[in-house]
N, C-alpha and C. Protein backbone atom coordinates (compact mmCIF):
# COMPACT_ATOMS: atom_id res chain seq x y z
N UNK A 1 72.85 163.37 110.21
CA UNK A 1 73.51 163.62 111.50
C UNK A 1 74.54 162.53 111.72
N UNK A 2 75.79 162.99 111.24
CA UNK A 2 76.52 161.81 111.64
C UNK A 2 77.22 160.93 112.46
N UNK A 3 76.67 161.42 113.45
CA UNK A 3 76.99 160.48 115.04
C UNK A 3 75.98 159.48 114.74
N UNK A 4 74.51 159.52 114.56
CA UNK A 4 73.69 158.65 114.65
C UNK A 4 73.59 157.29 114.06
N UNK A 5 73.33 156.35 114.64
CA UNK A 5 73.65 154.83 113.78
C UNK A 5 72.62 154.57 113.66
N UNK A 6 71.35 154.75 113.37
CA UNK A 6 70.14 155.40 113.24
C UNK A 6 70.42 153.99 111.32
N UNK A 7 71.53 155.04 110.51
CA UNK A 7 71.23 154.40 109.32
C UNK A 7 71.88 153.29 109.14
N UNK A 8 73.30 153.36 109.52
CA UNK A 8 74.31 152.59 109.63
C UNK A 8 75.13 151.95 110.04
N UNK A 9 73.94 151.30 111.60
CA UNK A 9 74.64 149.82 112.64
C UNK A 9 74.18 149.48 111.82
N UNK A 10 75.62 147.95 112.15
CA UNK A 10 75.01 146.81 111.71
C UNK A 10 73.98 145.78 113.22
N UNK A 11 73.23 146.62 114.20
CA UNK A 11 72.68 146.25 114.67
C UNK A 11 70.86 147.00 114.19
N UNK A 12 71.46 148.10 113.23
CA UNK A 12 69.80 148.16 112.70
C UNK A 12 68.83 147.05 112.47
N UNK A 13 67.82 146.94 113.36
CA UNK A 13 66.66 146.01 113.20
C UNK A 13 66.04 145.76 111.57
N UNK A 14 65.93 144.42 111.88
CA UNK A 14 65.29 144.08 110.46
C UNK A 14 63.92 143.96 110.42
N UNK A 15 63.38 143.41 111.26
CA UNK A 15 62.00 143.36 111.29
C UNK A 15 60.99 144.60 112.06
N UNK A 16 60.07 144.43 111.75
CA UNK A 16 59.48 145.32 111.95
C UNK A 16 59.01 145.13 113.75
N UNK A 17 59.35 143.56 114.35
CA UNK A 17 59.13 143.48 116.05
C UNK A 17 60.45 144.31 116.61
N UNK A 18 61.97 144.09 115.91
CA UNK A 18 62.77 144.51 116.03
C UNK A 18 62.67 146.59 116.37
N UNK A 19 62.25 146.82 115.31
CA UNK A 19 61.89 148.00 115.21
C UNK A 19 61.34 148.56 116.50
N UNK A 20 59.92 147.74 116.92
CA UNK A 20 59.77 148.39 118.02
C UNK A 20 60.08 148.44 119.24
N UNK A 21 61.31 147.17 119.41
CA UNK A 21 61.60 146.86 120.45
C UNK A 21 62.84 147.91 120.80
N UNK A 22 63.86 148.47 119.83
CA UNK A 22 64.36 149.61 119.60
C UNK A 22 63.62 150.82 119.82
N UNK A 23 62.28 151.44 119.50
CA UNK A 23 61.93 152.64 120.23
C UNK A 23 61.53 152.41 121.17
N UNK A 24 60.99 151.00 121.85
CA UNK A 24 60.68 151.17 123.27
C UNK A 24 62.11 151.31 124.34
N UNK A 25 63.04 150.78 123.78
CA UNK A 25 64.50 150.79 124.45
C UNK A 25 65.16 152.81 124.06
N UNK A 26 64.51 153.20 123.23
CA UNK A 26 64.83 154.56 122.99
C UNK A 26 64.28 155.40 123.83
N UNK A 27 62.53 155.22 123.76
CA UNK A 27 61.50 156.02 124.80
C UNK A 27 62.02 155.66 126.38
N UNK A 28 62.57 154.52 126.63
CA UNK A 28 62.78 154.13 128.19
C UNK A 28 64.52 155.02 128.28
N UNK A 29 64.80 155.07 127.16
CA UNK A 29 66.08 155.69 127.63
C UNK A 29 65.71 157.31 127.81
N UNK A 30 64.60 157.75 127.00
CA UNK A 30 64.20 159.73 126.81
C UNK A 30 63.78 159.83 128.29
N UNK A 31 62.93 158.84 129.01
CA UNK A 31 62.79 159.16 130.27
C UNK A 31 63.71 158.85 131.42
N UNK A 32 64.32 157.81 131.05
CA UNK A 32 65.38 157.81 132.27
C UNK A 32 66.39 158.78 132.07
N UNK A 33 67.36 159.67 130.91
CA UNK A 33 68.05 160.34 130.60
C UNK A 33 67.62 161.71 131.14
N UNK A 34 66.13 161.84 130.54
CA UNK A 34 65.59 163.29 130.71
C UNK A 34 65.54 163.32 132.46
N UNK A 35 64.77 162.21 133.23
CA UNK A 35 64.51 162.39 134.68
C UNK A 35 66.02 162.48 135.61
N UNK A 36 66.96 161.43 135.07
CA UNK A 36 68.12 161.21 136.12
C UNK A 36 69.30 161.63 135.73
N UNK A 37 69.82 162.02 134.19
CA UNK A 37 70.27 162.46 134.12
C UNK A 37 71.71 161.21 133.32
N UNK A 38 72.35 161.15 132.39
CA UNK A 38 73.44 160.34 132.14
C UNK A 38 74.11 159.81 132.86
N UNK A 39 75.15 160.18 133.61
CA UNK A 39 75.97 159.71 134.67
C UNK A 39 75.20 158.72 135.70
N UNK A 40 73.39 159.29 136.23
CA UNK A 40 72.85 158.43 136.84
C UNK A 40 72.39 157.34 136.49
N UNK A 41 71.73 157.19 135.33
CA UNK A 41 71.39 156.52 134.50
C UNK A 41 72.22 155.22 134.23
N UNK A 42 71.54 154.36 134.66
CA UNK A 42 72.17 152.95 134.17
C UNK A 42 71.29 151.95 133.20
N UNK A 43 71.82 150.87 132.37
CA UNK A 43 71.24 150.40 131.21
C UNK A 43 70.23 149.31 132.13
N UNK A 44 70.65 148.77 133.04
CA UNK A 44 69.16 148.29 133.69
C UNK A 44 68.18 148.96 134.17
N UNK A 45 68.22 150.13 134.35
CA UNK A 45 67.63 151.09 134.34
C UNK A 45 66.41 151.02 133.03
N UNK A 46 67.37 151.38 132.16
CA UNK A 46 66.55 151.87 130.93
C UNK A 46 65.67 150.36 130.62
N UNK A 47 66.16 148.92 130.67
CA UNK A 47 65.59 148.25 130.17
C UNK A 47 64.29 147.69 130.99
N UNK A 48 64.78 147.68 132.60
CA UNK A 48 63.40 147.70 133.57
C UNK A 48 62.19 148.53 132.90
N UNK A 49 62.85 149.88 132.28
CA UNK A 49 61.17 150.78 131.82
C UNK A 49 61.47 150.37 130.67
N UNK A 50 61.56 150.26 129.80
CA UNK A 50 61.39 149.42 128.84
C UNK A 50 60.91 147.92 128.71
N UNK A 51 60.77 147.30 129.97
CA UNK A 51 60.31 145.84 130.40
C UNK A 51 61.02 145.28 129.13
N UNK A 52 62.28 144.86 128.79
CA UNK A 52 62.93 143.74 128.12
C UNK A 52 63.92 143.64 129.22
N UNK A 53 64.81 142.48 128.51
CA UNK A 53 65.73 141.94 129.20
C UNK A 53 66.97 142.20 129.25
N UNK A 54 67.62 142.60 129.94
CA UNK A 54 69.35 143.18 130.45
C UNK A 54 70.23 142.98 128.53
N UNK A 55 69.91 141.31 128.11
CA UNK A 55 70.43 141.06 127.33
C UNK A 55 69.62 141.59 126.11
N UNK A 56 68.39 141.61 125.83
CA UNK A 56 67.81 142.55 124.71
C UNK A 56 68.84 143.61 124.60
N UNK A 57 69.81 144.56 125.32
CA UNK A 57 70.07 146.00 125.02
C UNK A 57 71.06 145.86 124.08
N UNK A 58 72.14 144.99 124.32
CA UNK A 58 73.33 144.70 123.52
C UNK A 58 72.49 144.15 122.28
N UNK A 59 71.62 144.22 121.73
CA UNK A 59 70.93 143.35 120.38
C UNK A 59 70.83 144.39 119.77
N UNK A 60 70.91 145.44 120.28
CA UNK A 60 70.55 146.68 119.72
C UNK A 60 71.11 148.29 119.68
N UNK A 61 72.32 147.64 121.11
CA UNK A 61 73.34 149.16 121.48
C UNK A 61 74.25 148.17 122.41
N UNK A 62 75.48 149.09 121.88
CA UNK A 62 76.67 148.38 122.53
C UNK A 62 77.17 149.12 124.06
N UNK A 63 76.53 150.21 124.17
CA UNK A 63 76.70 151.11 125.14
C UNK A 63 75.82 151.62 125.83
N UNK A 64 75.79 152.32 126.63
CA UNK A 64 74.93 153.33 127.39
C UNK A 64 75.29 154.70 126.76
N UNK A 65 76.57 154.75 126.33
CA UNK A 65 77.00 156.05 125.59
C UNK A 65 76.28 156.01 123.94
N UNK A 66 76.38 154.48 123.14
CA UNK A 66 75.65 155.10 121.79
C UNK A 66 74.64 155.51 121.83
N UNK A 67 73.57 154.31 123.03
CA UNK A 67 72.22 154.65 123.24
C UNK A 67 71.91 156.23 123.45
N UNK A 68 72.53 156.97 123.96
CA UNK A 68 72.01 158.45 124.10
C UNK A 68 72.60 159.02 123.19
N UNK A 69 73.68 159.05 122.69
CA UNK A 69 73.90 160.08 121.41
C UNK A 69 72.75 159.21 120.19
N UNK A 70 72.73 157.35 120.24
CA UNK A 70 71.02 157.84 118.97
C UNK A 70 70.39 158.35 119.10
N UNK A 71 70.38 158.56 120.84
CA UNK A 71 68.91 159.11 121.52
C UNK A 71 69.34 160.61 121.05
N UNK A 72 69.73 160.97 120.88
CA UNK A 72 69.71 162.43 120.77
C UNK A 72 69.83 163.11 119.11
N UNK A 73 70.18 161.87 118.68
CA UNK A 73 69.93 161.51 116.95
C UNK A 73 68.29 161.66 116.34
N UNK A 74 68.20 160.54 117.30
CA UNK A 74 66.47 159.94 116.88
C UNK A 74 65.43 161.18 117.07
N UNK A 75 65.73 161.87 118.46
CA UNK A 75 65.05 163.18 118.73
C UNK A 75 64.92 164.43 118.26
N UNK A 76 65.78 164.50 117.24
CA UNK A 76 66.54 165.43 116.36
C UNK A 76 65.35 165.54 115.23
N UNK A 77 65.14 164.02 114.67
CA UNK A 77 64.59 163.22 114.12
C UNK A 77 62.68 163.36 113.92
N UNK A 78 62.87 162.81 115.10
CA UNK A 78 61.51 163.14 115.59
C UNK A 78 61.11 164.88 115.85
N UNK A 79 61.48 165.31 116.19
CA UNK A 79 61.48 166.90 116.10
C UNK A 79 61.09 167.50 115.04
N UNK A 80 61.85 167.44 114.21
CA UNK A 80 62.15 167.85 112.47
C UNK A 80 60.78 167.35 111.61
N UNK A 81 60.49 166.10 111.99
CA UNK A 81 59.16 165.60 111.62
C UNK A 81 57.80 166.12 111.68
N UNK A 82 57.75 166.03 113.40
CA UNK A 82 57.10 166.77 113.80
C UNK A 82 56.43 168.16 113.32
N UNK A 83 57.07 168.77 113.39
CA UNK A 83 57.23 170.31 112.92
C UNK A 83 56.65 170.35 111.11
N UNK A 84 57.49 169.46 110.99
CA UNK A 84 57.62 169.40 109.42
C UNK A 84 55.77 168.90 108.58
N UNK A 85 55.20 168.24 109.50
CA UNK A 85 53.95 167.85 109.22
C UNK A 85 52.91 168.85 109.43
N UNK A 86 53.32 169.71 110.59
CA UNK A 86 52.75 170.63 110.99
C UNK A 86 52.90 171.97 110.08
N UNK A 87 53.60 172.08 109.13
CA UNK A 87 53.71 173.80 108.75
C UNK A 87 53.79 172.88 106.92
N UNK A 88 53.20 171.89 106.68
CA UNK A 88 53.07 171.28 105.60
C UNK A 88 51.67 172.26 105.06
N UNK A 89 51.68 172.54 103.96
CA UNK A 89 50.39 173.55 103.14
C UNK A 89 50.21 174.95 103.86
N UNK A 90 51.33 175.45 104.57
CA UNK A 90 51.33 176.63 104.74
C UNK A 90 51.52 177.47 103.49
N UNK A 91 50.76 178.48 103.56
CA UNK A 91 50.65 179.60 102.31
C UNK A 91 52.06 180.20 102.02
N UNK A 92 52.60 180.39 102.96
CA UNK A 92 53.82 181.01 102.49
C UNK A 92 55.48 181.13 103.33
N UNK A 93 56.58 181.67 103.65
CA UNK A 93 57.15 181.21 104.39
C UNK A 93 57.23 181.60 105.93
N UNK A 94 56.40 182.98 105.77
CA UNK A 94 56.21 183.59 107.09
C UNK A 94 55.39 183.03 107.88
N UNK A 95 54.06 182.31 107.04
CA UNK A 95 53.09 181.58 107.84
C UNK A 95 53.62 180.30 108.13
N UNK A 96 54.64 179.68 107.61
CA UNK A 96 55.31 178.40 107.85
C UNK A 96 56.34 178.81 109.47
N UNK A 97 57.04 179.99 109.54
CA UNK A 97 57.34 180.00 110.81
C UNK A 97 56.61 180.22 111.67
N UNK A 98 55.28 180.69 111.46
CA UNK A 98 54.69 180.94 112.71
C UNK A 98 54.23 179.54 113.12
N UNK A 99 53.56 178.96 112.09
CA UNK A 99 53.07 176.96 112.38
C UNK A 99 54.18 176.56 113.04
N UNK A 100 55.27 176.77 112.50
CA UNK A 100 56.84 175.91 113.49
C UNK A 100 57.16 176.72 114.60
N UNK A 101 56.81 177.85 114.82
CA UNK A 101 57.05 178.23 116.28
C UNK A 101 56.00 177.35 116.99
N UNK A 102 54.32 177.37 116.96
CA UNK A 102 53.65 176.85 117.61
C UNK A 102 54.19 175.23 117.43
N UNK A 103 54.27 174.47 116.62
CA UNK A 103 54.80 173.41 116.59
C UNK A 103 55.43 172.84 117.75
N UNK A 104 56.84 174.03 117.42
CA UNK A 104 57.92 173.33 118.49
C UNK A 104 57.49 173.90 119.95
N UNK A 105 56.90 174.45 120.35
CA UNK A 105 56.35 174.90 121.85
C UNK A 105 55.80 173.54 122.09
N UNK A 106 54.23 173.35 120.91
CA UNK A 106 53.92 171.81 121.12
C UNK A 106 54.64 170.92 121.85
N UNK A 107 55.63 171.00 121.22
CA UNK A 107 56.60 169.34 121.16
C UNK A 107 57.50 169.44 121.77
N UNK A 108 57.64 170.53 122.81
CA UNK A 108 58.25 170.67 123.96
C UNK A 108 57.47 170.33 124.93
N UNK A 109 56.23 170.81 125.61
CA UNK A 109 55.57 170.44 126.16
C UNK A 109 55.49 169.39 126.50
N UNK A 110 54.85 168.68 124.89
CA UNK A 110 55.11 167.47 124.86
C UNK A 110 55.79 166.47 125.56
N UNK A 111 57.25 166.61 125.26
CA UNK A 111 58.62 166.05 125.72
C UNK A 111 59.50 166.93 126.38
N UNK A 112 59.52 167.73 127.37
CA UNK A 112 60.26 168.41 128.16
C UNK A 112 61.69 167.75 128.77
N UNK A 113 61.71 166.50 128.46
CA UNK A 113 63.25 165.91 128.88
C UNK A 113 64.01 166.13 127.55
N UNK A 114 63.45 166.76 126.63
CA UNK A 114 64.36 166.99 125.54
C UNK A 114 65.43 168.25 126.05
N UNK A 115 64.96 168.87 126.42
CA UNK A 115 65.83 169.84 126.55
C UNK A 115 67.07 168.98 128.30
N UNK A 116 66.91 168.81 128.78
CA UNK A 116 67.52 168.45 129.70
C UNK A 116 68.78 167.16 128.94
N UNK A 117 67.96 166.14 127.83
CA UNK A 117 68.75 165.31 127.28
C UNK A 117 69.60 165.96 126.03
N UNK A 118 69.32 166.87 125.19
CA UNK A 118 69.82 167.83 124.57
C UNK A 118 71.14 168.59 124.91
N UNK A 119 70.82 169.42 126.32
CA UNK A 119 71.68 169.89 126.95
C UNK A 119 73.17 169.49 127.33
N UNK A 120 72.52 168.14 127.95
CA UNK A 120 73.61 167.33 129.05
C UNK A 120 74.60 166.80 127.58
N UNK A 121 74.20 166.86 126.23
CA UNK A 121 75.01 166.36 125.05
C UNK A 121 75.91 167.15 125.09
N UNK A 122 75.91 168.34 125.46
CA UNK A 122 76.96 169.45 125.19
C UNK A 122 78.12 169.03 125.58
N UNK A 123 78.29 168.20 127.11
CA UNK A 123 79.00 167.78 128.00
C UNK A 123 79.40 165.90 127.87
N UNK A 124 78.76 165.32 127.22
CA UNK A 124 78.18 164.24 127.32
C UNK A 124 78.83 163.52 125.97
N UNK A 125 78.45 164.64 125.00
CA UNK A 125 78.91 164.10 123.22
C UNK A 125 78.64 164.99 121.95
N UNK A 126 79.32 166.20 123.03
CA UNK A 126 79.51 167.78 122.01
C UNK A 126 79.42 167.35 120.59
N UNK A 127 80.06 166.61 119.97
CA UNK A 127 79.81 166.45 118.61
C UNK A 127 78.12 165.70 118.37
N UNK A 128 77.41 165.17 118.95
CA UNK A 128 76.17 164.41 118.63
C UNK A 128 75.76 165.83 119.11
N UNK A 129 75.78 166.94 119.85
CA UNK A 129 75.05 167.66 120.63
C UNK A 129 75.15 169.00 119.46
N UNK A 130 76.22 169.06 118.41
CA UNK A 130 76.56 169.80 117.23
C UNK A 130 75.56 169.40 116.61
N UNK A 131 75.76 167.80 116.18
CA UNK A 131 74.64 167.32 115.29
C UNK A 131 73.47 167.81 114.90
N UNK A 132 72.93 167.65 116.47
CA UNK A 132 71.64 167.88 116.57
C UNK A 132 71.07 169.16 115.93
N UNK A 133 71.94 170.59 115.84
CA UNK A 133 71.50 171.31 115.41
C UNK A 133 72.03 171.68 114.10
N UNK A 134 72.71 171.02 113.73
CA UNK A 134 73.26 171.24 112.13
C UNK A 134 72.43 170.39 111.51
N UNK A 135 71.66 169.40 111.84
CA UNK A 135 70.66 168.76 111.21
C UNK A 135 69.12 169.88 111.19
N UNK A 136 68.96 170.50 112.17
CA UNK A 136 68.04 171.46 111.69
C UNK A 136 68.47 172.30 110.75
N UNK A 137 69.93 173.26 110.54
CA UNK A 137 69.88 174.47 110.43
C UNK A 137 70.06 174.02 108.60
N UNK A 138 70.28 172.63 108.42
CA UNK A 138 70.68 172.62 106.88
C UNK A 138 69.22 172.78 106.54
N UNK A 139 68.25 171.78 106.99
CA UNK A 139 67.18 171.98 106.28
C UNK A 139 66.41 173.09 106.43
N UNK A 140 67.06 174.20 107.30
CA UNK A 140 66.31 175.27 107.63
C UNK A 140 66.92 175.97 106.20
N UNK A 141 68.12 176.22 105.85
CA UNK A 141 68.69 176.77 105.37
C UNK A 141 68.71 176.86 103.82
N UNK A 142 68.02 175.76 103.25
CA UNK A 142 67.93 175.40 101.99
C UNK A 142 65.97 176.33 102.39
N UNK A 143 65.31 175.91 103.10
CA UNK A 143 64.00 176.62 103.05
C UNK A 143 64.24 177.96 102.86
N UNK A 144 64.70 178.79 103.54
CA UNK A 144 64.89 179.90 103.39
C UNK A 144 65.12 180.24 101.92
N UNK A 145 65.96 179.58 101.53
CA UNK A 145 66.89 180.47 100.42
C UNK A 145 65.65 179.84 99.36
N UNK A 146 65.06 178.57 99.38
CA UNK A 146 63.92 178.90 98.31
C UNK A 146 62.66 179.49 98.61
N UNK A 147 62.66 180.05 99.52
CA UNK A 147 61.50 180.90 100.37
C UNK A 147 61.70 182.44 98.94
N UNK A 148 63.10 182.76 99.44
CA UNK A 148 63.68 184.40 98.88
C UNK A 148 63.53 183.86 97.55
N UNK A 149 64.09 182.94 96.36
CA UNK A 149 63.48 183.22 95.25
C UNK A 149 62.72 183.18 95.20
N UNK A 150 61.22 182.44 95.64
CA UNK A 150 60.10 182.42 95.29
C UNK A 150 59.24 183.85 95.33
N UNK A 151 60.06 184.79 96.17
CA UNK A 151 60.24 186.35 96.49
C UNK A 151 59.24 186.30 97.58
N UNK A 152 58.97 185.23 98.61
CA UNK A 152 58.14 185.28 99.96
C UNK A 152 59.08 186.44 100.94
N UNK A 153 60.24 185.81 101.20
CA UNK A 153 60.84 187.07 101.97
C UNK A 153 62.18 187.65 101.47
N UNK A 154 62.78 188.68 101.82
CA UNK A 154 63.87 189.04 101.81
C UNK A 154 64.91 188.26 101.57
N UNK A 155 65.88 188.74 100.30
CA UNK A 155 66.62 188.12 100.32
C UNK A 155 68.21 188.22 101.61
N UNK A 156 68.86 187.21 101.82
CA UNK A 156 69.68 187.65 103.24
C UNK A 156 70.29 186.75 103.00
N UNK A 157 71.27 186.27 103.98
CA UNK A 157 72.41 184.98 104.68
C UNK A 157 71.43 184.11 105.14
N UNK A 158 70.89 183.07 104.33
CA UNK A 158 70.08 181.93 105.25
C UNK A 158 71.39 181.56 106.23
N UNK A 159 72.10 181.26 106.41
CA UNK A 159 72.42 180.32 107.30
C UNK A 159 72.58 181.26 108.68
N UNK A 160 73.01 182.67 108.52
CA UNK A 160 72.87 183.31 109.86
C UNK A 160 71.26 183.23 110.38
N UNK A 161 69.99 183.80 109.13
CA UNK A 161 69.01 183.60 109.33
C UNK A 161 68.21 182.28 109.81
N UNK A 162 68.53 181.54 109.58
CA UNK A 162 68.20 179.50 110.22
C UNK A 162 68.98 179.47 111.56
N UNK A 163 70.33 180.05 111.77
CA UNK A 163 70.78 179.86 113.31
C UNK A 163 69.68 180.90 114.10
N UNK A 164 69.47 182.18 113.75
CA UNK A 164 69.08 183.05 114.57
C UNK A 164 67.41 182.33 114.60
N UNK A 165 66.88 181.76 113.54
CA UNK A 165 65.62 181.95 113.80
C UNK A 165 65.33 180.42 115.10
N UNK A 166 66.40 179.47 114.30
CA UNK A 166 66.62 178.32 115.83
C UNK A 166 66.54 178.40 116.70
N UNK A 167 67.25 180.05 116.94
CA UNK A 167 67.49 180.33 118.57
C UNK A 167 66.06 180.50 119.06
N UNK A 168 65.47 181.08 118.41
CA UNK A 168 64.14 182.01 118.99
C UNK A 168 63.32 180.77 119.06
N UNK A 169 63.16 179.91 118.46
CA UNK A 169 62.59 178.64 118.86
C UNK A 169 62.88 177.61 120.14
N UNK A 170 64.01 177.40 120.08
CA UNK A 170 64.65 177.04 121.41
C UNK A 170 64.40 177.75 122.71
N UNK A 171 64.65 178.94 122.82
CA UNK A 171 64.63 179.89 123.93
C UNK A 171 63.07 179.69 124.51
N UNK A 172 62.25 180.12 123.38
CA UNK A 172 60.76 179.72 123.25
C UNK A 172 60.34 178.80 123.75
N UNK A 173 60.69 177.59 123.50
CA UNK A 173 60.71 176.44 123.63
C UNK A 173 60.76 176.20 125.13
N UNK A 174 61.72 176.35 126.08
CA UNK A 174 61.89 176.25 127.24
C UNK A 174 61.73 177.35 128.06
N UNK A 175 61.16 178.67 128.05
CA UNK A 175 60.76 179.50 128.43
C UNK A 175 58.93 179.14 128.22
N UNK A 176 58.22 178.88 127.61
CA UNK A 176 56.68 178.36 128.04
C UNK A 176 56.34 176.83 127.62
N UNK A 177 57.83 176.29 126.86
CA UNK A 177 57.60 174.98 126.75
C UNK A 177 57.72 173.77 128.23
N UNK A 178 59.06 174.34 129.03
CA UNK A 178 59.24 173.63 129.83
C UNK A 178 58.93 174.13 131.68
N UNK A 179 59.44 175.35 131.52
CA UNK A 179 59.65 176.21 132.88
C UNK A 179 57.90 176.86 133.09
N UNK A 180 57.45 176.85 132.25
CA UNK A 180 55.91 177.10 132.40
C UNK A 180 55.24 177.52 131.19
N UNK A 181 54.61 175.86 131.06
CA UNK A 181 53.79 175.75 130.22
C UNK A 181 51.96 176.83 130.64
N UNK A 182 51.95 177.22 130.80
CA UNK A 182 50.44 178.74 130.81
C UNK A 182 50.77 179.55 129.48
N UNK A 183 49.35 179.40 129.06
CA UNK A 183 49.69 180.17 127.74
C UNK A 183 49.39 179.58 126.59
N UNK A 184 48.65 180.25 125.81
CA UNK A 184 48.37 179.74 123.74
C UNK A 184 49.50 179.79 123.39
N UNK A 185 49.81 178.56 122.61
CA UNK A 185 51.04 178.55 121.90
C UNK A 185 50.75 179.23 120.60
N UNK A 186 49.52 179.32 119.91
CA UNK A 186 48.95 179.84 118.89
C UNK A 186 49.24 181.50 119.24
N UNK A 187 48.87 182.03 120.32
CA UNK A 187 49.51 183.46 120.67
C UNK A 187 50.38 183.66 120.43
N UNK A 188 51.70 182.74 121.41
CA UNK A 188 53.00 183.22 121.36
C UNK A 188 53.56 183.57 119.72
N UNK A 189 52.69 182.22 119.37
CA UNK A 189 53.34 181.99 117.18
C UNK A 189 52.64 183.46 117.00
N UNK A 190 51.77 183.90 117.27
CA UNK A 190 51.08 184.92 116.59
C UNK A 190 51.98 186.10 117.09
N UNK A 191 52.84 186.24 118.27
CA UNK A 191 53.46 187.40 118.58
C UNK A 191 54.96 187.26 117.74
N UNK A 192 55.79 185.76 117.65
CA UNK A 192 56.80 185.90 116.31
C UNK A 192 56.55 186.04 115.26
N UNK A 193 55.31 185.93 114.42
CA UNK A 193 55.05 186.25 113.29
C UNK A 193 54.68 187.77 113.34
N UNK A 194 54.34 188.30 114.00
CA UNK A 194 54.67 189.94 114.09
C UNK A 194 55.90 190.13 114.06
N UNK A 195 56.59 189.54 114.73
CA UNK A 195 58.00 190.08 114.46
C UNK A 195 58.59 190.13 112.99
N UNK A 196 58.28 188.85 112.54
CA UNK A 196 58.98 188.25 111.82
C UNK A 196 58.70 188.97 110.47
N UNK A 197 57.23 189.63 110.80
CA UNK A 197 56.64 190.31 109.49
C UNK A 197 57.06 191.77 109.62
N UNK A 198 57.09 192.65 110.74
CA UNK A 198 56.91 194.12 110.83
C UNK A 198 58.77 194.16 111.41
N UNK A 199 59.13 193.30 112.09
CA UNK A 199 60.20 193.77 112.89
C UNK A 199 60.06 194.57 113.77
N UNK A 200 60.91 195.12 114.60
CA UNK A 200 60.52 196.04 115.89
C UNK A 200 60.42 197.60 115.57
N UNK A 201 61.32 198.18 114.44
CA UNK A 201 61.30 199.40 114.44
C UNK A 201 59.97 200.26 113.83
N UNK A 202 59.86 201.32 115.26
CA UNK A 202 58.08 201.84 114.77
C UNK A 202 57.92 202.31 113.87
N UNK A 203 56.82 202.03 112.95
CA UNK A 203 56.22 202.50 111.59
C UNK A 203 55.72 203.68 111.60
């Protein structure tokens, strides 16, 4: 994702105290970003919930603007992981989307200022807010296409197939992830993997 300095500040932490003093300055930024919003959001802000010091932030971000496009790097990040641990020794690729549908409902729940900090990127740092999903759709996109030789599914256009199947995750995602969480996420996965297996037209 190449907005993210994630690999390549030269303020990347070296040590491993460093390290965490960077995701606690990341997590204090997911909640002040997700609750108040960018524009409201100020870096004493973030470092009060983060309990370091005004001057800790510059040790580690030169802005209030890099801090949220890493932040929206790192989350990208964390997402992808997520998911990725979760649909690990799935039998095949259909049962791997249904684990990553339930996954990402999870990890919405979870973190519901994602979508609000996600969003506001569109407006905020359209290109980090591109990022974010061209970093899913490549690695979606290479799965797919070794999904179809392995002859699990149909062969097709991964990359229309990885945008469309994104969407249905996303939508998902903030339809019982955020706006109302009621409901098995294990269901919902169990009602896209019908789809995903039969499609809609009656047999």
């Amino acid at each position: 994702m190449s907005t993210s300095n994630n690999d390549t500040s030269a303020k990347t932490p070296k040590t491993a105290r460093g390290e965490r003093t960077r995701k606690r300055l990341l997590d204090a930024a997911e909640r002040e970003f997700g609750e108040h919003g960018f524009h409201t959001t100020s870096i004493g802000e973030i470092t009060r919930r983060a309990k370091v010091a005004l001057g800790t932030f510059y040790v580690y971000f030169d802005s209030k603007d890099e801090i949220f496009r890493d932040l929206v790097a790192h989350m990208g990040q964390v997402t992808r992981a997520w998911i990725a641990e979760r649909v690990a020794g799935s039998a095949d690729r259909l049962e791997a989307e249904r684990q990553g549908v339930k996954a990402f409902i999870d990890f919405a729940r979870a973190h519901s200022d994602l979508y609000r900090i996600v969003m506001e990127a569109q407006f905020v740092a359209p290109d980090a807010y591109r990022d974010y999903y061209d970093g899913f759709a490549k690695g979606y996109q290479r799965n797919l296409k070794e999904a179809a030789e392995r002859g699990e599914i149909r062969s097709n256009d991964p990359e229309t197939l990885a945008w469309a199947l994104i969407g249905v995750s996303v939508f998902l995602g903030l339809r019982f992830g955020v706006w109302d969480k009621a409901g098995s996420s294990e269901d919902l996965a169990d009602t896209v993997y019908d789809l995903l297996k039969h499609g809609l037209a009656v047999k």
